[in-house]
N, C-alpha and C. Protein backbone atom coordinates (compact mmCIF):
# COMPACT_ATOMS: atom_id res chain seq x y z
N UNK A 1 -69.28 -112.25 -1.90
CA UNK A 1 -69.14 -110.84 -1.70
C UNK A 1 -70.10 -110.07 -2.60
N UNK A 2 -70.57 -109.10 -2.40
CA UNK A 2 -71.74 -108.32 -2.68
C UNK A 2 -71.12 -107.18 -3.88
N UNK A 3 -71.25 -106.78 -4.80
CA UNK A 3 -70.56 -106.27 -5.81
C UNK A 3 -71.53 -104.24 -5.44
N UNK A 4 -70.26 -103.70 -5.47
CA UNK A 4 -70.87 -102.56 -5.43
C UNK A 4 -71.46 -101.55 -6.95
N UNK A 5 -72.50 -100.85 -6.48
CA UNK A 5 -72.44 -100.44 -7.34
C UNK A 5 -72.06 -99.10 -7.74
N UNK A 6 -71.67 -98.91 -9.06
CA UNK A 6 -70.82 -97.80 -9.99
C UNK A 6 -71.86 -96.25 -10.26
N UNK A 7 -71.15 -95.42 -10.08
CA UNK A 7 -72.21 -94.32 -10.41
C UNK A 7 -71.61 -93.91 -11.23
N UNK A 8 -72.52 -93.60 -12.27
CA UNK A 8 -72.08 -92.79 -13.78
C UNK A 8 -70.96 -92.18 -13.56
N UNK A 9 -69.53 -91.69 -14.22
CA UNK A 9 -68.72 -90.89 -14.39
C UNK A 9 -67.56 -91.60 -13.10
N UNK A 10 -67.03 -92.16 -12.32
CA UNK A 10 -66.88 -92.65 -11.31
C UNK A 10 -65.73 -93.41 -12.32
N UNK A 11 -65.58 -93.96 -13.00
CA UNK A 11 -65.01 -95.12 -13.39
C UNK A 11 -63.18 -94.09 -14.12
N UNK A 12 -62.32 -94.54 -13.85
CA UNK A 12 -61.21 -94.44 -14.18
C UNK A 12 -61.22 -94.77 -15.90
N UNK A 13 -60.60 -94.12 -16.58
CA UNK A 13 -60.03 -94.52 -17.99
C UNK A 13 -60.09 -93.22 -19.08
N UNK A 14 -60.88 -93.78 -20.46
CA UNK A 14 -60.95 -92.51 -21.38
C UNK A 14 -62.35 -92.32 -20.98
N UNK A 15 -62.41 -91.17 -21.05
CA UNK A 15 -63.59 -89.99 -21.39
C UNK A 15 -64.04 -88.83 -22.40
N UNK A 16 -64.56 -89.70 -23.07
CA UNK A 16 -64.71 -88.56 -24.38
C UNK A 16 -65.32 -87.23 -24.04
N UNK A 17 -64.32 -86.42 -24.66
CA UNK A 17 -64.01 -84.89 -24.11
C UNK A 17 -64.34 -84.45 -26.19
N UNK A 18 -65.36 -83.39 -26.11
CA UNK A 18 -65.24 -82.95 -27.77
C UNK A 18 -65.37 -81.61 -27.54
N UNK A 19 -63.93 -81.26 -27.62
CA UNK A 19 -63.46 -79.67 -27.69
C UNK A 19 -63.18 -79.69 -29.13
N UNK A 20 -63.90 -78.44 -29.95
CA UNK A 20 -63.49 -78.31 -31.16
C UNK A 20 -62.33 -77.89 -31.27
N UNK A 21 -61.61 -78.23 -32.68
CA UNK A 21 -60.60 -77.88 -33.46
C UNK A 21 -60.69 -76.94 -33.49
N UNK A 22 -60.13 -75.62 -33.13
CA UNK A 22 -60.16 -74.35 -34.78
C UNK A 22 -59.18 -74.17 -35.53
N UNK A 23 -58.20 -75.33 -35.91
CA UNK A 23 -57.46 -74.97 -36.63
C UNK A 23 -57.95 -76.20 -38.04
N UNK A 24 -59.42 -76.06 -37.79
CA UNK A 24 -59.77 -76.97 -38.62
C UNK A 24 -60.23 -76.37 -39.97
N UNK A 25 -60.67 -77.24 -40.89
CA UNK A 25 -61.29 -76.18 -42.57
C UNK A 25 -61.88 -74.93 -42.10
N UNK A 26 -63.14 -75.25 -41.09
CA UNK A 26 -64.60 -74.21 -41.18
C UNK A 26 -63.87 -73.26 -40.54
N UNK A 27 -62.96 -72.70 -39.89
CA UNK A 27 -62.57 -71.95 -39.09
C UNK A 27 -61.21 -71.49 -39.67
N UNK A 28 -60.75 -71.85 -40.78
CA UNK A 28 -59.35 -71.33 -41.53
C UNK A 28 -59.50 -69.55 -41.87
N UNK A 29 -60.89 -69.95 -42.49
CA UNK A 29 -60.55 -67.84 -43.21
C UNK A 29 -60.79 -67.51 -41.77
N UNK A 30 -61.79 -67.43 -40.85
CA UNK A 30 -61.64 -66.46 -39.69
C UNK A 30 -60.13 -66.33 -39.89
N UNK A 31 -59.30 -67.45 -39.32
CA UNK A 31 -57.98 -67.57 -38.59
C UNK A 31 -57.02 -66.49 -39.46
N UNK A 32 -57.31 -66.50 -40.87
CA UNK A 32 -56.93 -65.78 -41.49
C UNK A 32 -57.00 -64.32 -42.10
N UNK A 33 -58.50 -63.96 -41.73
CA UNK A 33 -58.70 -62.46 -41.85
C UNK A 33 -58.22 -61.96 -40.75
N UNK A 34 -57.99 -62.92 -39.40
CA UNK A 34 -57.55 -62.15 -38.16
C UNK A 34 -56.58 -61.55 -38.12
N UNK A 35 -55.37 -62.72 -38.60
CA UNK A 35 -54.23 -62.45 -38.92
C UNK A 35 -53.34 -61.83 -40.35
N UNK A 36 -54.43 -61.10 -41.14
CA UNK A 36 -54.60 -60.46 -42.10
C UNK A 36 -54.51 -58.64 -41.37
N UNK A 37 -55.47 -58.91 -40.06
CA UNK A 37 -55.57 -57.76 -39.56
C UNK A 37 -54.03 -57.10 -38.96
N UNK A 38 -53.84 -58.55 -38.46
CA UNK A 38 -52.34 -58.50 -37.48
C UNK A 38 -51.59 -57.42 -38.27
N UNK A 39 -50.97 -57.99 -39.79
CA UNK A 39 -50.04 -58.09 -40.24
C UNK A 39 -50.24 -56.66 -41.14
N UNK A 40 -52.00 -56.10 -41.43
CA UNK A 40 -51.91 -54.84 -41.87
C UNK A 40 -51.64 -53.78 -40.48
N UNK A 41 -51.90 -54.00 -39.44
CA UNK A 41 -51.57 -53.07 -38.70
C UNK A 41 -49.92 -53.36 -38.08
N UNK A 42 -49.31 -54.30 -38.34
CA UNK A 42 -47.80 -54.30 -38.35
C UNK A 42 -46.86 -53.36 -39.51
N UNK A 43 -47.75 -53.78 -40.63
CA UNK A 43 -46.89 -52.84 -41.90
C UNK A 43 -46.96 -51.59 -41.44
N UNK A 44 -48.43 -50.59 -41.20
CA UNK A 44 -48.51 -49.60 -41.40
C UNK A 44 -47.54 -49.47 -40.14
N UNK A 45 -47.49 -49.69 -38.83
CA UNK A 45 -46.52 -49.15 -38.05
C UNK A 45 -45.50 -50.42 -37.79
N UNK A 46 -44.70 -50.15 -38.62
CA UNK A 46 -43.25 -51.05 -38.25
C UNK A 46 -42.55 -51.36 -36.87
N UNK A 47 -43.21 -50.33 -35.96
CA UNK A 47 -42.76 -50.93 -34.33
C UNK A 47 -43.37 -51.54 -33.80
N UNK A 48 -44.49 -51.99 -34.59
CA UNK A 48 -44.89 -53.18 -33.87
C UNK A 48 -44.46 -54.63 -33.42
N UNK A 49 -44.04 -55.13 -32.13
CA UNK A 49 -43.36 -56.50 -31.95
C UNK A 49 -44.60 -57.69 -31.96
N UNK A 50 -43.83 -58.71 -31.86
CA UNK A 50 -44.61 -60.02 -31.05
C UNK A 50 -45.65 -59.59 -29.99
N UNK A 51 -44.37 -59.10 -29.23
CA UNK A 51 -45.11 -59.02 -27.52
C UNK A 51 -46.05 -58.04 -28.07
N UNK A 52 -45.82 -57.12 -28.69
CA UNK A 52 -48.04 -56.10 -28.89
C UNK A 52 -48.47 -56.89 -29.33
N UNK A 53 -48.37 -57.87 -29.89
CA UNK A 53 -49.29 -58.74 -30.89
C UNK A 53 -49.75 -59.44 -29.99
N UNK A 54 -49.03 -60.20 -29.13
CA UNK A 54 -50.26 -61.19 -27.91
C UNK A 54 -50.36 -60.57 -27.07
N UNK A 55 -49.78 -59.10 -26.28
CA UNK A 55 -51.07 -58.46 -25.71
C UNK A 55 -52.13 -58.11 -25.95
N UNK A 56 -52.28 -57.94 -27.40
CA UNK A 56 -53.00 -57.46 -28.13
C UNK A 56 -54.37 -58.22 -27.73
N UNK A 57 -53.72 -59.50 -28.29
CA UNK A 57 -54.47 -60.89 -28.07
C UNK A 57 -55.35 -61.54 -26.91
N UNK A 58 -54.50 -61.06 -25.97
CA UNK A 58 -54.64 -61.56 -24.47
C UNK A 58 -55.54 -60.52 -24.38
N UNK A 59 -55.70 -59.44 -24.26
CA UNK A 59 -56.40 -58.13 -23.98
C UNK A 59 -57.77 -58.52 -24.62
N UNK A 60 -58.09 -58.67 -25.73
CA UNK A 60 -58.84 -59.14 -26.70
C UNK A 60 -59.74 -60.29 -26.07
N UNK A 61 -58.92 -61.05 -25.91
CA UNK A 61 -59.70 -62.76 -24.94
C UNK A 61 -60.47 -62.28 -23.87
N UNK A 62 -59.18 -61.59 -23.34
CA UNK A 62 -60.24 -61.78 -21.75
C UNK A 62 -61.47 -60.41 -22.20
N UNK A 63 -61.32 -59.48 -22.81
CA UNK A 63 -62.85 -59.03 -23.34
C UNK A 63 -63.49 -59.65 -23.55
N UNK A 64 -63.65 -60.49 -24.62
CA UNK A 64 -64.53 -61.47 -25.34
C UNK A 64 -64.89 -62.38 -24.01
N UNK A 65 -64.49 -62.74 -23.07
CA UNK A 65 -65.33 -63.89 -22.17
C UNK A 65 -66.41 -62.69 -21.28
N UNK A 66 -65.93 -61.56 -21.48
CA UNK A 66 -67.39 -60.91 -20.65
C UNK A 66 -68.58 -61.20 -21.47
N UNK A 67 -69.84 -61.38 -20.43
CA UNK A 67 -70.99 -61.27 -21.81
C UNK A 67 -71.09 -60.14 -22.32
N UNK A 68 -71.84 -60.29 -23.37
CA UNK A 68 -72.20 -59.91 -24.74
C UNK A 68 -70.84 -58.99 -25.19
N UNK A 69 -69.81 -59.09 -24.62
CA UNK A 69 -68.73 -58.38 -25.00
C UNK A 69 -68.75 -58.64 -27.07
N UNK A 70 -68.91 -59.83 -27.44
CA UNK A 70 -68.41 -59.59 -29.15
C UNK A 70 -69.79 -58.53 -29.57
N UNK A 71 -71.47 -58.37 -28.96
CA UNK A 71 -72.01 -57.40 -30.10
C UNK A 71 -71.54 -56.70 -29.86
N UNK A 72 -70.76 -56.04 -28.35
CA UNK A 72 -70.57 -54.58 -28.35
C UNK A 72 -69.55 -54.16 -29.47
N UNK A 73 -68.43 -55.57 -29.29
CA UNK A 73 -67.20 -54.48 -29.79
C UNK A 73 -67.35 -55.31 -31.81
N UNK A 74 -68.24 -55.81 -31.85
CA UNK A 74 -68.76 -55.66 -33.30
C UNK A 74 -70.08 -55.96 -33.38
N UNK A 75 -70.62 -54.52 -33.35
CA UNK A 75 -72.08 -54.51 -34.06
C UNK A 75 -72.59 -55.27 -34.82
N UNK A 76 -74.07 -55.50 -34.77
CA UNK A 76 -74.76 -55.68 -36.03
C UNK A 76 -74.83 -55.33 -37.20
N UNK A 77 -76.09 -55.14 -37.38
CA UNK A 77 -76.42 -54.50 -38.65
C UNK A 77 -77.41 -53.10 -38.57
N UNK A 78 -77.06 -52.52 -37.33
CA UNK A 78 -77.29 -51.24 -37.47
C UNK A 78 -76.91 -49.91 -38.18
N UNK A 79 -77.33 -48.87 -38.45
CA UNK A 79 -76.93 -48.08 -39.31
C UNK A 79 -75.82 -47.13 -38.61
N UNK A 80 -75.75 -47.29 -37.30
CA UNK A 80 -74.52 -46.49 -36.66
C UNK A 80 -73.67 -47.67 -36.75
N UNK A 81 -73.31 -48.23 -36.89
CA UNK A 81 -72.69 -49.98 -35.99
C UNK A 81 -72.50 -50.42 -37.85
N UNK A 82 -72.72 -50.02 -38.95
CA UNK A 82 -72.12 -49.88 -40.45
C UNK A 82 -70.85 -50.02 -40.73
N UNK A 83 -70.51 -48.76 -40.26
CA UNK A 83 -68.81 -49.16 -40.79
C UNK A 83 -67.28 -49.15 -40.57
N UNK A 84 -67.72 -49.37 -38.76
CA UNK A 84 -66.35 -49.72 -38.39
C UNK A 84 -66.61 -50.35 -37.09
N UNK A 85 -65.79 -51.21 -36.47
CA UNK A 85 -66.10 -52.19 -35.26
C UNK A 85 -66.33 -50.66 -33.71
N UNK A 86 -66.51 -51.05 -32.98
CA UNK A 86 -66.90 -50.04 -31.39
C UNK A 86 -65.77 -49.84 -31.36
N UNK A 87 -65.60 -48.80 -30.98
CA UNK A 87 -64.39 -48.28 -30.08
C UNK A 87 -63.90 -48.47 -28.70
N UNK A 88 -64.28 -49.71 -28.12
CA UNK A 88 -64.43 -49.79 -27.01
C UNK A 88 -62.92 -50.60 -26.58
N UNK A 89 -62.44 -50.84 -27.69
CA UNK A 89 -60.97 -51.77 -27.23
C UNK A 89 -59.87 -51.25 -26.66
N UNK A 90 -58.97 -51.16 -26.03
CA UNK A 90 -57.56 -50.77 -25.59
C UNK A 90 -57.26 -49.98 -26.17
N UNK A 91 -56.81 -49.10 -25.31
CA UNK A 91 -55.99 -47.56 -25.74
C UNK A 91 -54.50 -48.10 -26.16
N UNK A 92 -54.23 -47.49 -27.20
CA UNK A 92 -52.70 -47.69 -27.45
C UNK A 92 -52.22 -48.51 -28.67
N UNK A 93 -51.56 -48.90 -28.67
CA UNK A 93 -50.99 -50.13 -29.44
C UNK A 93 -51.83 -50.98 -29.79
N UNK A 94 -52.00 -51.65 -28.27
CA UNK A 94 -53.16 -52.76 -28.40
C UNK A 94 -54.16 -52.52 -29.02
N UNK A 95 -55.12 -51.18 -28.70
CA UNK A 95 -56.39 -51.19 -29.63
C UNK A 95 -56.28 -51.26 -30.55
N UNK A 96 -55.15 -50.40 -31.08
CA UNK A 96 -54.80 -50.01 -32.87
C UNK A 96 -54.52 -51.80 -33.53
N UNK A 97 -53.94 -52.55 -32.84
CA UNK A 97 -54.05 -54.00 -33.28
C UNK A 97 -55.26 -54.60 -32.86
N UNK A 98 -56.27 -54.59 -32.09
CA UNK A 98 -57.62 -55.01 -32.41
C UNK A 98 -58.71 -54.00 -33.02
N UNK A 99 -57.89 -52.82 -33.38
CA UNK A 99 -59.21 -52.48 -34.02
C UNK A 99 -58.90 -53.67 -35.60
N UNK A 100 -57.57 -53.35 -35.74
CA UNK A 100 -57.32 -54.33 -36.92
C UNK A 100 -57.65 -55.70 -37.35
N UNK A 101 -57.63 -56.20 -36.24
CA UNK A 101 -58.33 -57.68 -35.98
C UNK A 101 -59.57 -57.63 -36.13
N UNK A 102 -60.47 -56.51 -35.10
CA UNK A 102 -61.78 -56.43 -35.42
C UNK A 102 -62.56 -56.30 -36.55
N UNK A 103 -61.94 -55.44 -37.58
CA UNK A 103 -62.25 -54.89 -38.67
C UNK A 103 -62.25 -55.89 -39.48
N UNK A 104 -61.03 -56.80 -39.62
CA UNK A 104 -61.15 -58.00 -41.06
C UNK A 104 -62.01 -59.05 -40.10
N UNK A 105 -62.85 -59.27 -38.63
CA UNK A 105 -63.21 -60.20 -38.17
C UNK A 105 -64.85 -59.73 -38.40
N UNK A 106 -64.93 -58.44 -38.65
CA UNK A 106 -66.46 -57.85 -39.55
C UNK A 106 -66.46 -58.65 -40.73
N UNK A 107 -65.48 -58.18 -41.47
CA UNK A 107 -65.50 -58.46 -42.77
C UNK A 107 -66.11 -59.29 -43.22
N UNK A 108 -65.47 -60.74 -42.53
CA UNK A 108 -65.76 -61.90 -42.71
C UNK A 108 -66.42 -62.59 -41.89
N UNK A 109 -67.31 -62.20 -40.86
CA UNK A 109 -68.73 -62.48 -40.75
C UNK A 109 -69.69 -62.26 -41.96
N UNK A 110 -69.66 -60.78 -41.87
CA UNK A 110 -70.91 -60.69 -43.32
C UNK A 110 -70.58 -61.59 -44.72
N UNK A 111 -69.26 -62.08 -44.71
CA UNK A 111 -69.46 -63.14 -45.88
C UNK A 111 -69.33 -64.39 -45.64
N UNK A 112 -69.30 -65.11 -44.38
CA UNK A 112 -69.10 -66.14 -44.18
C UNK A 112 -70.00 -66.71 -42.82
N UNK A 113 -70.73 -65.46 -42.37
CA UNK A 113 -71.49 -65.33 -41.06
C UNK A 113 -70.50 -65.40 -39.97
N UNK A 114 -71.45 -64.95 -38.58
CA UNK A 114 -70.67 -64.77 -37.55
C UNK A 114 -70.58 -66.03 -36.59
N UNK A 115 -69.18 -65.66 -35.58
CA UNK A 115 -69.12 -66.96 -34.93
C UNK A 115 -69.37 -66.42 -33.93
N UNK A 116 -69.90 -67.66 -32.47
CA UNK A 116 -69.89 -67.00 -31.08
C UNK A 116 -68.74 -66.25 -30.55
N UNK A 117 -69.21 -66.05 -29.44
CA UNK A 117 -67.92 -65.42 -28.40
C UNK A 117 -66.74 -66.57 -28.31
N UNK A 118 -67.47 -67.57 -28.11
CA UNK A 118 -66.15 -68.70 -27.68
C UNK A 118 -65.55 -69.01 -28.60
N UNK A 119 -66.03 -69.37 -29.82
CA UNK A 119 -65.52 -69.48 -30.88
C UNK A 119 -64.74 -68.91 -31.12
N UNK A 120 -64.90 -67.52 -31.48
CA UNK A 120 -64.02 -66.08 -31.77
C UNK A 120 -62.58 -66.76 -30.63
N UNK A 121 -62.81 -66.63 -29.38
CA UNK A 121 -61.63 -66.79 -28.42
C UNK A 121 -60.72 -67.81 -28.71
N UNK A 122 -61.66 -69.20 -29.47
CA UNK A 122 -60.55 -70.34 -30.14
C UNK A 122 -60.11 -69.94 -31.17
N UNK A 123 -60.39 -69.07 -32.06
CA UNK A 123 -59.96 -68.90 -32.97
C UNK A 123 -58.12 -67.99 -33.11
N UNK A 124 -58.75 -66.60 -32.15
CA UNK A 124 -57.51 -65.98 -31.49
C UNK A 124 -56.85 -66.82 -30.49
N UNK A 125 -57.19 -67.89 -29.83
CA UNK A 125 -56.14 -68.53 -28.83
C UNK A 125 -55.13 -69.57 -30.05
N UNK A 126 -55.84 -69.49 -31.35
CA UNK A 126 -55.02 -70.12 -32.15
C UNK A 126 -53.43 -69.49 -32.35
N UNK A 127 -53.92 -68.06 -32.69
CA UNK A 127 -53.11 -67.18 -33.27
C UNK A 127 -52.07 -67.26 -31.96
N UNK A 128 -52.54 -66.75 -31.10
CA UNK A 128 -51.91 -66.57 -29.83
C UNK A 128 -50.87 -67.77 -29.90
N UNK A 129 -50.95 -69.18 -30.49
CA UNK A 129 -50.45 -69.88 -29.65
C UNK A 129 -49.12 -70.03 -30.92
N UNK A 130 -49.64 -69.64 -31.97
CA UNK A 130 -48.45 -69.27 -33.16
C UNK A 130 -48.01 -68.29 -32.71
N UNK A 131 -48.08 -67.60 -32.73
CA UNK A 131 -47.02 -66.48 -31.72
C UNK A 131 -46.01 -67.13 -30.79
N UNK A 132 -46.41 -67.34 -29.63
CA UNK A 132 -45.61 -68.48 -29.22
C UNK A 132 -44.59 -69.38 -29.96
N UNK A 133 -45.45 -70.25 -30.87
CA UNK A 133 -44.31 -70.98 -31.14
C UNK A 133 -43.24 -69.95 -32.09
N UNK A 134 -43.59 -69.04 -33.24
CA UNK A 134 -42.33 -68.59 -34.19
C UNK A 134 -41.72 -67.39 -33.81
N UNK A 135 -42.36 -66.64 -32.60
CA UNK A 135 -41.53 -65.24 -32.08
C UNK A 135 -40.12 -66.02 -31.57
N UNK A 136 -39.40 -65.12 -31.34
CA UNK A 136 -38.02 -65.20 -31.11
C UNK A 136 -37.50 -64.43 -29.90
N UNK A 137 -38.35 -63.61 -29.38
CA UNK A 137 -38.47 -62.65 -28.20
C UNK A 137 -39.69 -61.50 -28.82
N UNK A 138 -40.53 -61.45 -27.36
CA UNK A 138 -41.12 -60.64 -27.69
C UNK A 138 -41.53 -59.18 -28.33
N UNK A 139 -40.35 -58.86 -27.86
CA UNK A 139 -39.35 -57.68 -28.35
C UNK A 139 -39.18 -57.51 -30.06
N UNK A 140 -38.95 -58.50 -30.45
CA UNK A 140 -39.07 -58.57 -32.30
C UNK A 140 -40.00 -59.47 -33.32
N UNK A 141 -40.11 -59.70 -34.46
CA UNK A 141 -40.78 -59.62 -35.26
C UNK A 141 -40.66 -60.68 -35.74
N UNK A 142 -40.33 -61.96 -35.14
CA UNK A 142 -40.02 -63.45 -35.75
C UNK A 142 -41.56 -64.15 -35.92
N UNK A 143 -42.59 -63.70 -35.75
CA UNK A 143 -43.94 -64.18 -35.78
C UNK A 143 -44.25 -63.17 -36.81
N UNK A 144 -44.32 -61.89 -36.86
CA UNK A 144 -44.67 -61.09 -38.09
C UNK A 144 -43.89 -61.21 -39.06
N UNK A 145 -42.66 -61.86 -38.99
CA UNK A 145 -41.91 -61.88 -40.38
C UNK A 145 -42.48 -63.38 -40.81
N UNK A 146 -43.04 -64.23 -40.08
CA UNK A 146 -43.32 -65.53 -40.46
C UNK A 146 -44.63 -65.51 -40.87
N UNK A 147 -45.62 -64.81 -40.94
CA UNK A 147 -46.83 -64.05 -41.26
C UNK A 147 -46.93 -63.59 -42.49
N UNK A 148 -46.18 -62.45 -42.52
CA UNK A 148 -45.64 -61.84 -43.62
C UNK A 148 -45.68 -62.97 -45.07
N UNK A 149 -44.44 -63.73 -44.24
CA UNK A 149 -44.03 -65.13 -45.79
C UNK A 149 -45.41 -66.11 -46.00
N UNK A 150 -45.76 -66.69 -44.71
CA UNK A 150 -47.20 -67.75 -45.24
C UNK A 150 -48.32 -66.97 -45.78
N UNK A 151 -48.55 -65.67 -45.63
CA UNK A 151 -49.84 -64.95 -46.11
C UNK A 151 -49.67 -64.83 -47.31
N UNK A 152 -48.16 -64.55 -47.65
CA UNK A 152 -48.16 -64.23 -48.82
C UNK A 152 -48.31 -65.36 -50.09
N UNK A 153 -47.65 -67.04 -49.15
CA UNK A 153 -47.64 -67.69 -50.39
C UNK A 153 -48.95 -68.06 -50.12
N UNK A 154 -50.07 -67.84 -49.06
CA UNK A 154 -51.24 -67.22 -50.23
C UNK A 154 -52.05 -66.70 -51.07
N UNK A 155 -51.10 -66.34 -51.24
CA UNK A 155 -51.44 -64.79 -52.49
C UNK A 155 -51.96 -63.71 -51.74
N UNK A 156 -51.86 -63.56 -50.52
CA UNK A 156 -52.32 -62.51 -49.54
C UNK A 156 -51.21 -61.34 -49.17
N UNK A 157 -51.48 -60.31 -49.67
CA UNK A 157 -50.22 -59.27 -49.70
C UNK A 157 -50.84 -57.86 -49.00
N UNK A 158 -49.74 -57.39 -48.20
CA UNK A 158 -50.67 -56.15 -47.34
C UNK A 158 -49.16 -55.32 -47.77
N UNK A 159 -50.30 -53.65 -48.40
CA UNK A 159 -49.23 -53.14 -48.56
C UNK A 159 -49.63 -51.63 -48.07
N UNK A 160 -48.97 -50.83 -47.70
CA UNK A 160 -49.04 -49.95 -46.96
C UNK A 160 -49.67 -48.68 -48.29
N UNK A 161 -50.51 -47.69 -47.10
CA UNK A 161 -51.67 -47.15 -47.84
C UNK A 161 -51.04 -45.29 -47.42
N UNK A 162 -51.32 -44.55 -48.29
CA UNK A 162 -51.52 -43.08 -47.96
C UNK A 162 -51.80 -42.94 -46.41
N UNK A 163 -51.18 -41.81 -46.31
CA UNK A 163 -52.52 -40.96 -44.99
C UNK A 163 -53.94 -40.75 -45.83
N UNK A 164 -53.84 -39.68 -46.73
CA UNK A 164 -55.20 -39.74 -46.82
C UNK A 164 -56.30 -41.03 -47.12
N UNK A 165 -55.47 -42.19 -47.65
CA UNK A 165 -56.07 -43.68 -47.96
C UNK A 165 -57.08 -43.65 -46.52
N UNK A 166 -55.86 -43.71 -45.69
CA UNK A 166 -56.08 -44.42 -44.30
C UNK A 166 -56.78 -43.44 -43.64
N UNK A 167 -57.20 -41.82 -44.17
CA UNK A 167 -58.52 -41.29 -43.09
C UNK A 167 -59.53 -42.03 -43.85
N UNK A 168 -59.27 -41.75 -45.16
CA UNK A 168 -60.56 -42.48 -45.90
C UNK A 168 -61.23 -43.48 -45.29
N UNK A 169 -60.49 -44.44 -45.00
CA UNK A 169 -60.88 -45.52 -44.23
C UNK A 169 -61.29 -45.54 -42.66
N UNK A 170 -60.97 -44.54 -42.45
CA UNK A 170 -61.34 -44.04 -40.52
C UNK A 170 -60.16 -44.94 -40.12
N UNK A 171 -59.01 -44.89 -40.61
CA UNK A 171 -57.83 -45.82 -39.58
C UNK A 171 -56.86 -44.69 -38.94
N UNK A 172 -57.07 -43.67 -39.68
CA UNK A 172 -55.89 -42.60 -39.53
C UNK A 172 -55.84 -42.56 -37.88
N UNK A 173 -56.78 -42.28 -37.37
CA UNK A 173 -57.38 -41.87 -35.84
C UNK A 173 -56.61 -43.19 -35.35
N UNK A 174 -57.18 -44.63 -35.53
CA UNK A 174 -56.48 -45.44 -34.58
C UNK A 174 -55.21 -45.27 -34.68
N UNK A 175 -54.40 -45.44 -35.68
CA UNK A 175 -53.24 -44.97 -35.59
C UNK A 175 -52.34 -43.75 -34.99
N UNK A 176 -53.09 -42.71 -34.85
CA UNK A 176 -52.63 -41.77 -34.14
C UNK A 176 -53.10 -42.04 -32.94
N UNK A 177 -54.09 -42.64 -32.27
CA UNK A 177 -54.48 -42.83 -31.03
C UNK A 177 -53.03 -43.86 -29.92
N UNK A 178 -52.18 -44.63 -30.80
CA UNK A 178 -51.72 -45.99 -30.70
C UNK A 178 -50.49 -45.13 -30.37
N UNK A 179 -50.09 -44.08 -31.17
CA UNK A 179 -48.59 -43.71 -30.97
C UNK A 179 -49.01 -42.52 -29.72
N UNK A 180 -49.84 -42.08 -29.36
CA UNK A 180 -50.05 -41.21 -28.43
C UNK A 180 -50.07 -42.07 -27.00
N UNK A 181 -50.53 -43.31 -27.29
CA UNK A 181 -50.83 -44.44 -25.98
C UNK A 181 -49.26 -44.74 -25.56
N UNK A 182 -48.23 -44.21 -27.25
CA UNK A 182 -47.20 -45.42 -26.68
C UNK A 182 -46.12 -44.19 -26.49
N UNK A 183 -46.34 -43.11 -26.14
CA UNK A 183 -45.36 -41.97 -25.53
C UNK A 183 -45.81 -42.21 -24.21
């Protein structure tokens, strides 16, 4: 009998598949200024749940897979595009939690450099998927109270700022933008 022959990829078994980690070393502080962002825009408005937090998220993703969606909604190093991420994110709640995300995900580009688009999306599909596991209903705060405790036993503490702190900082606006989205 005449033996047939095999075409590349054809064959049944393992197939090495190399999807990165991001819950690996090189990708920890992103994971963590993100969710640095989370948890300062949870303090300053205490109604924030779970469920804003992964819409937040989800809203966020599917931006980021448009192209060039990450320069828009974080600039370079232009002199308009300086000192705060685009305004181009979700009205409401949601934006006011990615401008927050956006802002510590500046941060720590310029000190650690920037990651791609996809990257960025593994990084938040991380968060996303902690959410999942420690919320308790979307409705409450069993992922931000679990946030809250691991940030802190890394010495990472977010504590709530003035109004005038927070125009200082150009946050005042998202914040008032977020409670106007959510009447």
């Amino acid at each position: 009998m005449a033996k047939r022959k095999r075409k590349p990829g054809d064959r049944k078994g393992f197939q090495l598949k190399l999807d990165k980690d991001y819950r690996s070393e090189a990708y920890v502080m992103y994971i963590t200024y993100a969710e640095t962002g989370i948890l300062q825009a949870a303090t300053i408005d205490s109604e924030v749940t779970d469920g804003d937090v992964f819409r937040a998220l989800e809203d966020l993703i599917s931006q980021l897979q448009e192209p060039e969606a990450l320069t828009r909604l974080l600039p370079g190093d232009t002199a308009a595009a300086d000192q705060e991420p685009s305004s181009e994110t979700s009205n409401g709640l949601q934006g006011y939690i990615q401008h927050f995300i956006l802002m510590n995900l500046k941060s720590i580009f310029e000190k650690h450099g920037p990651l791609e688009a996809e990257d960025v999306i593994g990084v938040l599909s991380v968060i996303r998927t902690s959410i999942k596991r420690w919320n308790v209903g979307m409705h409450r705060r069993g992922y931000l109270t679990y946030l809250e405790d691991f940030l802190g036993q890394m010495g990472i503490a977010v504590e709530e700022i003035s109004a005038e702190e927070a125009e200082a900082l150009g946050i005042a606006q998202a914040f008032e933008q977020s409670k106007k989205g959510n009447e």
